[in-house]
N, C-alpha and C. Protein backbone atom coordinates (compact mmCIF):
# COMPACT_ATOMS: atom_id res chain seq x y z
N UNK A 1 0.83 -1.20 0.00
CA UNK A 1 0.00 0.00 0.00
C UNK A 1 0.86 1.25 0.00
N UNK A 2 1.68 0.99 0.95
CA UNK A 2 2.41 2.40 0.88
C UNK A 2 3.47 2.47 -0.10
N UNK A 3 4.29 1.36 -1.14
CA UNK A 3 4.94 1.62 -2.00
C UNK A 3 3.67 1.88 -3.43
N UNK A 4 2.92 1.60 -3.41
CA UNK A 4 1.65 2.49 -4.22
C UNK A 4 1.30 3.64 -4.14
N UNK A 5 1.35 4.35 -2.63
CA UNK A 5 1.27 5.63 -2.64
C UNK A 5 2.24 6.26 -2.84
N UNK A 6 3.70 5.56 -2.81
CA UNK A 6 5.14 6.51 -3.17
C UNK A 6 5.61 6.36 -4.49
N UNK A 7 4.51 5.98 -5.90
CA UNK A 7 4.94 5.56 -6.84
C UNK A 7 5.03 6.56 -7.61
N UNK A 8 5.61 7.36 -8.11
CA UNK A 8 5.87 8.72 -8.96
C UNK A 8 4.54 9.32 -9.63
N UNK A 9 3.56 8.95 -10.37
CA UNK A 9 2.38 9.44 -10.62
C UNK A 9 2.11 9.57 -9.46
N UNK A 10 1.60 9.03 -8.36
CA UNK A 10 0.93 9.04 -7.46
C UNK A 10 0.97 10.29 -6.45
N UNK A 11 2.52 10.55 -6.29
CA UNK A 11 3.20 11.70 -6.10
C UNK A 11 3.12 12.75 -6.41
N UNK A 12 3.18 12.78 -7.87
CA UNK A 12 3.08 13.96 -8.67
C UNK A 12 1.67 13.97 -8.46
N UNK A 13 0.24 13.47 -8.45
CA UNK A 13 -0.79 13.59 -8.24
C UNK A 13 -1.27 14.77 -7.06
N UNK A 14 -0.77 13.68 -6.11
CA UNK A 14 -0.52 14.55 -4.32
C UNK A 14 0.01 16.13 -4.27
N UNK A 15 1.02 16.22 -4.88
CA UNK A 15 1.87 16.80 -5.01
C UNK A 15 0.96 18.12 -5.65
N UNK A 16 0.41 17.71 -6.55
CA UNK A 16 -0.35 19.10 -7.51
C UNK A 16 -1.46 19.30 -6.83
N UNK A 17 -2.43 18.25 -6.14
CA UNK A 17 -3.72 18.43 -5.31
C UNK A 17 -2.95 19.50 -4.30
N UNK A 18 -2.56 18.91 -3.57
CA UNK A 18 -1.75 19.39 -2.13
C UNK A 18 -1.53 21.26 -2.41
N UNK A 19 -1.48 21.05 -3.93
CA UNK A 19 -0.48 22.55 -4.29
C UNK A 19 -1.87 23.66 -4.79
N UNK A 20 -2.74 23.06 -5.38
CA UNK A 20 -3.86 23.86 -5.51
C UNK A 20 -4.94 23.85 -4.23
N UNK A 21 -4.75 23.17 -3.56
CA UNK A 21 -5.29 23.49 -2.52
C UNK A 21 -4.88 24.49 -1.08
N UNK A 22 -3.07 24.61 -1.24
CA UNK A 22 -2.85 25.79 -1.00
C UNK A 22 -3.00 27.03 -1.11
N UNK A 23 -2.98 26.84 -2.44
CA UNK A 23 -3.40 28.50 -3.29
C UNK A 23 -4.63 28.45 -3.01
N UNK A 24 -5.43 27.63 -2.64
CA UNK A 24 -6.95 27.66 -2.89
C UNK A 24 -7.44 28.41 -1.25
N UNK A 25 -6.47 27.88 -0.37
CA UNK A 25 -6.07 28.48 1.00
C UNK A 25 -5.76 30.14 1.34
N UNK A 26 -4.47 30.06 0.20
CA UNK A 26 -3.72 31.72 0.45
C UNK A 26 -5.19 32.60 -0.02
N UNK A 27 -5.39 32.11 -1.36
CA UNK A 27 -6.69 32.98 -1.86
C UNK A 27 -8.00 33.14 -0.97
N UNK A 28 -8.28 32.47 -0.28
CA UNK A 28 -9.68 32.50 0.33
C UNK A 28 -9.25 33.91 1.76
N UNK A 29 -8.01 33.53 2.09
CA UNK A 29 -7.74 34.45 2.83
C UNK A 29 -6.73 35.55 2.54
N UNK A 30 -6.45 35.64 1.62
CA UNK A 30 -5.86 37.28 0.86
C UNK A 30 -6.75 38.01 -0.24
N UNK A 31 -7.62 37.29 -1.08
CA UNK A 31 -8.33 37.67 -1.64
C UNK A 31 -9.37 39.18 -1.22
N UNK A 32 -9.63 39.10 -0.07
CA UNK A 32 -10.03 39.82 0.92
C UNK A 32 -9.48 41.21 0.97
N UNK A 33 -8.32 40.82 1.17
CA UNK A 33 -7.31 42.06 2.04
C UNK A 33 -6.73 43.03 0.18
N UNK A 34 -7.03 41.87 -0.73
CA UNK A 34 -6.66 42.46 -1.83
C UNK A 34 -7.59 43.15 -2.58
N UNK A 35 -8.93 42.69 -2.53
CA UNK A 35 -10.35 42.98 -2.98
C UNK A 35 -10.16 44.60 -2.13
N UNK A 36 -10.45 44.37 -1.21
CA UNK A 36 -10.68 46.16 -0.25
C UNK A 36 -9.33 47.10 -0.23
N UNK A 37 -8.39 46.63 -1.21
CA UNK A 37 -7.02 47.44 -1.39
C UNK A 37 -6.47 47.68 -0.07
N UNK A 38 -6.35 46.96 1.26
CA UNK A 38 -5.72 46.74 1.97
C UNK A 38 -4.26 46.23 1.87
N UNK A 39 -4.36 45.33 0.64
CA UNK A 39 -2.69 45.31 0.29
C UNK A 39 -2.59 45.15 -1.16
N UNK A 40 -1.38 45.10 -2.05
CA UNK A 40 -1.70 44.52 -3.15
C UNK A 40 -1.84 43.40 -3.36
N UNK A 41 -1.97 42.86 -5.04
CA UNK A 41 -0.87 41.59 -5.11
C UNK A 41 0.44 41.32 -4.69
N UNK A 42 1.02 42.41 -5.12
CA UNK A 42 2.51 42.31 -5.47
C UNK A 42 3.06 41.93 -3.55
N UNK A 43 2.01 42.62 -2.83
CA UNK A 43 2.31 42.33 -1.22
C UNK A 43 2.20 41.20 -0.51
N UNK A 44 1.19 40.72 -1.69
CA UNK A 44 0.59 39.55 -0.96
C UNK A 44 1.26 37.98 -1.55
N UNK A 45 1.82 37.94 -2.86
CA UNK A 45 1.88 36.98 -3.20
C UNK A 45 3.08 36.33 -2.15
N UNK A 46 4.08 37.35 -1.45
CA UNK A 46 5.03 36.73 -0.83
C UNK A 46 4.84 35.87 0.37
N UNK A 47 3.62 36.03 1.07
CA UNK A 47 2.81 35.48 1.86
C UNK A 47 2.44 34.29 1.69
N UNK A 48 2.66 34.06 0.82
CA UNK A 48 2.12 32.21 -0.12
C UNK A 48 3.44 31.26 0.88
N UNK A 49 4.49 31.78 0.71
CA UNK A 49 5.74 30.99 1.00
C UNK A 49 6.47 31.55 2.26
N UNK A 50 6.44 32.34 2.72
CA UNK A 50 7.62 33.19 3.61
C UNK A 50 6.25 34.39 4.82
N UNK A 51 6.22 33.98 5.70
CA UNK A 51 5.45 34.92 7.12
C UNK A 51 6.67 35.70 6.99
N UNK A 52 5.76 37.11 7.18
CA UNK A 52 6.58 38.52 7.35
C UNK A 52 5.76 39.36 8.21
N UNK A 53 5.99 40.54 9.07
CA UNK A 53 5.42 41.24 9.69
C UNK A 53 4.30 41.84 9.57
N UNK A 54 4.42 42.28 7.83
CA UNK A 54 3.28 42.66 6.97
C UNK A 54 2.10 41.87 6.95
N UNK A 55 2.42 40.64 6.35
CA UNK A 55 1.46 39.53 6.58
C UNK A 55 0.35 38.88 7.89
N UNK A 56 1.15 39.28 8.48
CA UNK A 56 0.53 38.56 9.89
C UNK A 56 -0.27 40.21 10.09
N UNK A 57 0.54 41.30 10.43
CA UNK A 57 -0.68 42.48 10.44
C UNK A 57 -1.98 42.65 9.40
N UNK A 58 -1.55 42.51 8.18
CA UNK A 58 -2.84 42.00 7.47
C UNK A 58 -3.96 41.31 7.38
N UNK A 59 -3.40 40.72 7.89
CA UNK A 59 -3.99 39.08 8.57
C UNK A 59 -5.16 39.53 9.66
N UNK A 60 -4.56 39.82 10.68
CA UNK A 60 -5.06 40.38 12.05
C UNK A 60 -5.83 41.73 12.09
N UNK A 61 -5.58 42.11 10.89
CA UNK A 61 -6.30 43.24 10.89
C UNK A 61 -7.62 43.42 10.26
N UNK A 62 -7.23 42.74 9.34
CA UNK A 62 -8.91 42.02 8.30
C UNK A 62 -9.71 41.50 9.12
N UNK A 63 -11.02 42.66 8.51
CA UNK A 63 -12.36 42.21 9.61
C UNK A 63 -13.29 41.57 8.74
N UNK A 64 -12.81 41.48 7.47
CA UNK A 64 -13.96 40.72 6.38
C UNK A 64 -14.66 39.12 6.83
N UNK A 65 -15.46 38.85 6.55
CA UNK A 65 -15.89 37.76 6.55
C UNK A 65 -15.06 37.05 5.59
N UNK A 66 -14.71 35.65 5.59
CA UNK A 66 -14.16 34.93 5.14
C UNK A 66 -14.73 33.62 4.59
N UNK A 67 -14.69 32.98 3.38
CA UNK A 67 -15.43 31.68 3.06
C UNK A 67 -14.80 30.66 4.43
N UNK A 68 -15.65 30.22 4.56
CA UNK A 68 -15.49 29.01 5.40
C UNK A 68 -15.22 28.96 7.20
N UNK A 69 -14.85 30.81 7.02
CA UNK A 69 -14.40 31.18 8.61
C UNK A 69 -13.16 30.98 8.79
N UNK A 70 -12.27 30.95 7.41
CA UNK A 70 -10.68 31.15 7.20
C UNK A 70 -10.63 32.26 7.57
N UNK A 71 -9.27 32.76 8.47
CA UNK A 71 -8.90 33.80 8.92
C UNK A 71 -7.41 34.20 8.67
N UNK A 72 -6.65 32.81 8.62
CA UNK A 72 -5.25 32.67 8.75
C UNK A 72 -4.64 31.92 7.70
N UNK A 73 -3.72 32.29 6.95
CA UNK A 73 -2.82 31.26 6.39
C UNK A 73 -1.63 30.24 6.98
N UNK A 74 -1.19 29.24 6.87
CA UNK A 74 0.05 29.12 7.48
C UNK A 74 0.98 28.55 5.94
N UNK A 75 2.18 29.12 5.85
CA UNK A 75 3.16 29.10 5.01
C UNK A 75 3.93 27.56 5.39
N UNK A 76 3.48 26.99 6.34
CA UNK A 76 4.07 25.73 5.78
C UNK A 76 3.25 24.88 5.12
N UNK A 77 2.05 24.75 4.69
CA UNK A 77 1.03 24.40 3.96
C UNK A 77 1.58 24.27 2.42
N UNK A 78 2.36 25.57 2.08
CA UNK A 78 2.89 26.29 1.10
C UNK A 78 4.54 24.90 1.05
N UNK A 79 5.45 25.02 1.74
CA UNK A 79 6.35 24.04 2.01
C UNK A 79 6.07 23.10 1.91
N UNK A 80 4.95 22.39 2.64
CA UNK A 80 4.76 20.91 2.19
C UNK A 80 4.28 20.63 1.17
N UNK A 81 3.71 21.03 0.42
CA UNK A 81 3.01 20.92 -0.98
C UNK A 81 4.34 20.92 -1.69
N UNK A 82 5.01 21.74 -1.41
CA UNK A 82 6.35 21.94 -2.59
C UNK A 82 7.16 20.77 -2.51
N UNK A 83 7.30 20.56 -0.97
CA UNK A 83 8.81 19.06 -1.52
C UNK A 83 7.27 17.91 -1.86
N UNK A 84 6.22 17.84 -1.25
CA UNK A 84 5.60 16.57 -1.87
C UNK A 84 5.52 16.75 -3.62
N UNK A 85 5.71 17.97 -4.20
CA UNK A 85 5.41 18.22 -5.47
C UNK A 85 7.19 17.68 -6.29
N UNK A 86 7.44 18.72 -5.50
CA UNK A 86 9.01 18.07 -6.15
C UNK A 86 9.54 16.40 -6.04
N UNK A 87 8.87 16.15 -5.16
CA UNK A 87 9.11 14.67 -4.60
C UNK A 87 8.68 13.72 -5.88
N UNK A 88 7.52 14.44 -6.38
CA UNK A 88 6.82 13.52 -7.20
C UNK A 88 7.37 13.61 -8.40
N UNK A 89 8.05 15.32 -8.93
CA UNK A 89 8.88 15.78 -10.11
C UNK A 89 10.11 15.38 -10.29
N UNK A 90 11.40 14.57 -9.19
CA UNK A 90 12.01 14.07 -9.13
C UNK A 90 11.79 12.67 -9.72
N UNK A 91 11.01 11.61 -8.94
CA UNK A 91 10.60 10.21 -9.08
C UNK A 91 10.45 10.33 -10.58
N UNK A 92 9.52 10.71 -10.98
CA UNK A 92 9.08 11.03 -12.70
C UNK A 92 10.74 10.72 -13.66
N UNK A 93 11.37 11.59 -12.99
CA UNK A 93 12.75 12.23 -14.32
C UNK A 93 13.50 11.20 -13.80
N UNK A 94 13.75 10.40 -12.65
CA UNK A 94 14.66 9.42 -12.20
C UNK A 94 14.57 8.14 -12.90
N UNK A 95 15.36 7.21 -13.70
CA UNK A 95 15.06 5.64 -14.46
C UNK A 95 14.38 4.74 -13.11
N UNK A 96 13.56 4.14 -13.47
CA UNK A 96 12.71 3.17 -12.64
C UNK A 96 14.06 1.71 -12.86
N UNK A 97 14.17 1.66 -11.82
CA UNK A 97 14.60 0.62 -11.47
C UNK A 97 13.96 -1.02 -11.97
N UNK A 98 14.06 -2.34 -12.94
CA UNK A 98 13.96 -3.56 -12.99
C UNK A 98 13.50 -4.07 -11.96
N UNK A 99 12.23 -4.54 -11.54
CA UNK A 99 12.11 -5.52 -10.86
C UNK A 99 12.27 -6.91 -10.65
């Protein structure tokens, strides 16, 4: 079972779910702060990957209603999606080993 779930499609599968569902994350809760020109894009996209001072005040400061009662991002959401993505983009380009 679990060498099925570590099999390079399978990975790369995870890997891209995992990754739009981040963004699907950052957006539900920056979308907000970007909609009411509270910040830009250009402010916000760094927030996807890297907490900064800016971010977290943005964050905390937004009184909008939110889909789902998202309030917060967390940037390792953003990290794990990436090595499970790369994980899976590696396996792919690597020769499969003869069984």
């Amino acid at each position: 079972m679990i060498k099925r779930l570590m099999s390079s499609p399978t990975l790369l599968v995870l890997g891209l779910l995992l990754s739009l569902g981040t963004f699907a994350w950052w957006w539900l809760v920056f979308r907000e702060l970007i909609s009411t020109n509270s910040m830009s894009l250009n402010e916000a996209l760094p927030c996807m990957a890297a907490q900064s001072d800016l971010c977290s005040l943005a964050q905390a400061l937004c009184k909008q209603n939110h889909v789902l009662g998202i309030k917060r991002y967390d940037v390792l959401a953003f990290w794990v999606s990436a090595l499970v993505l790369a994980g899976g983009l590696i396996a792919n380009v690597l020769p499969r080993r003869s069984a």
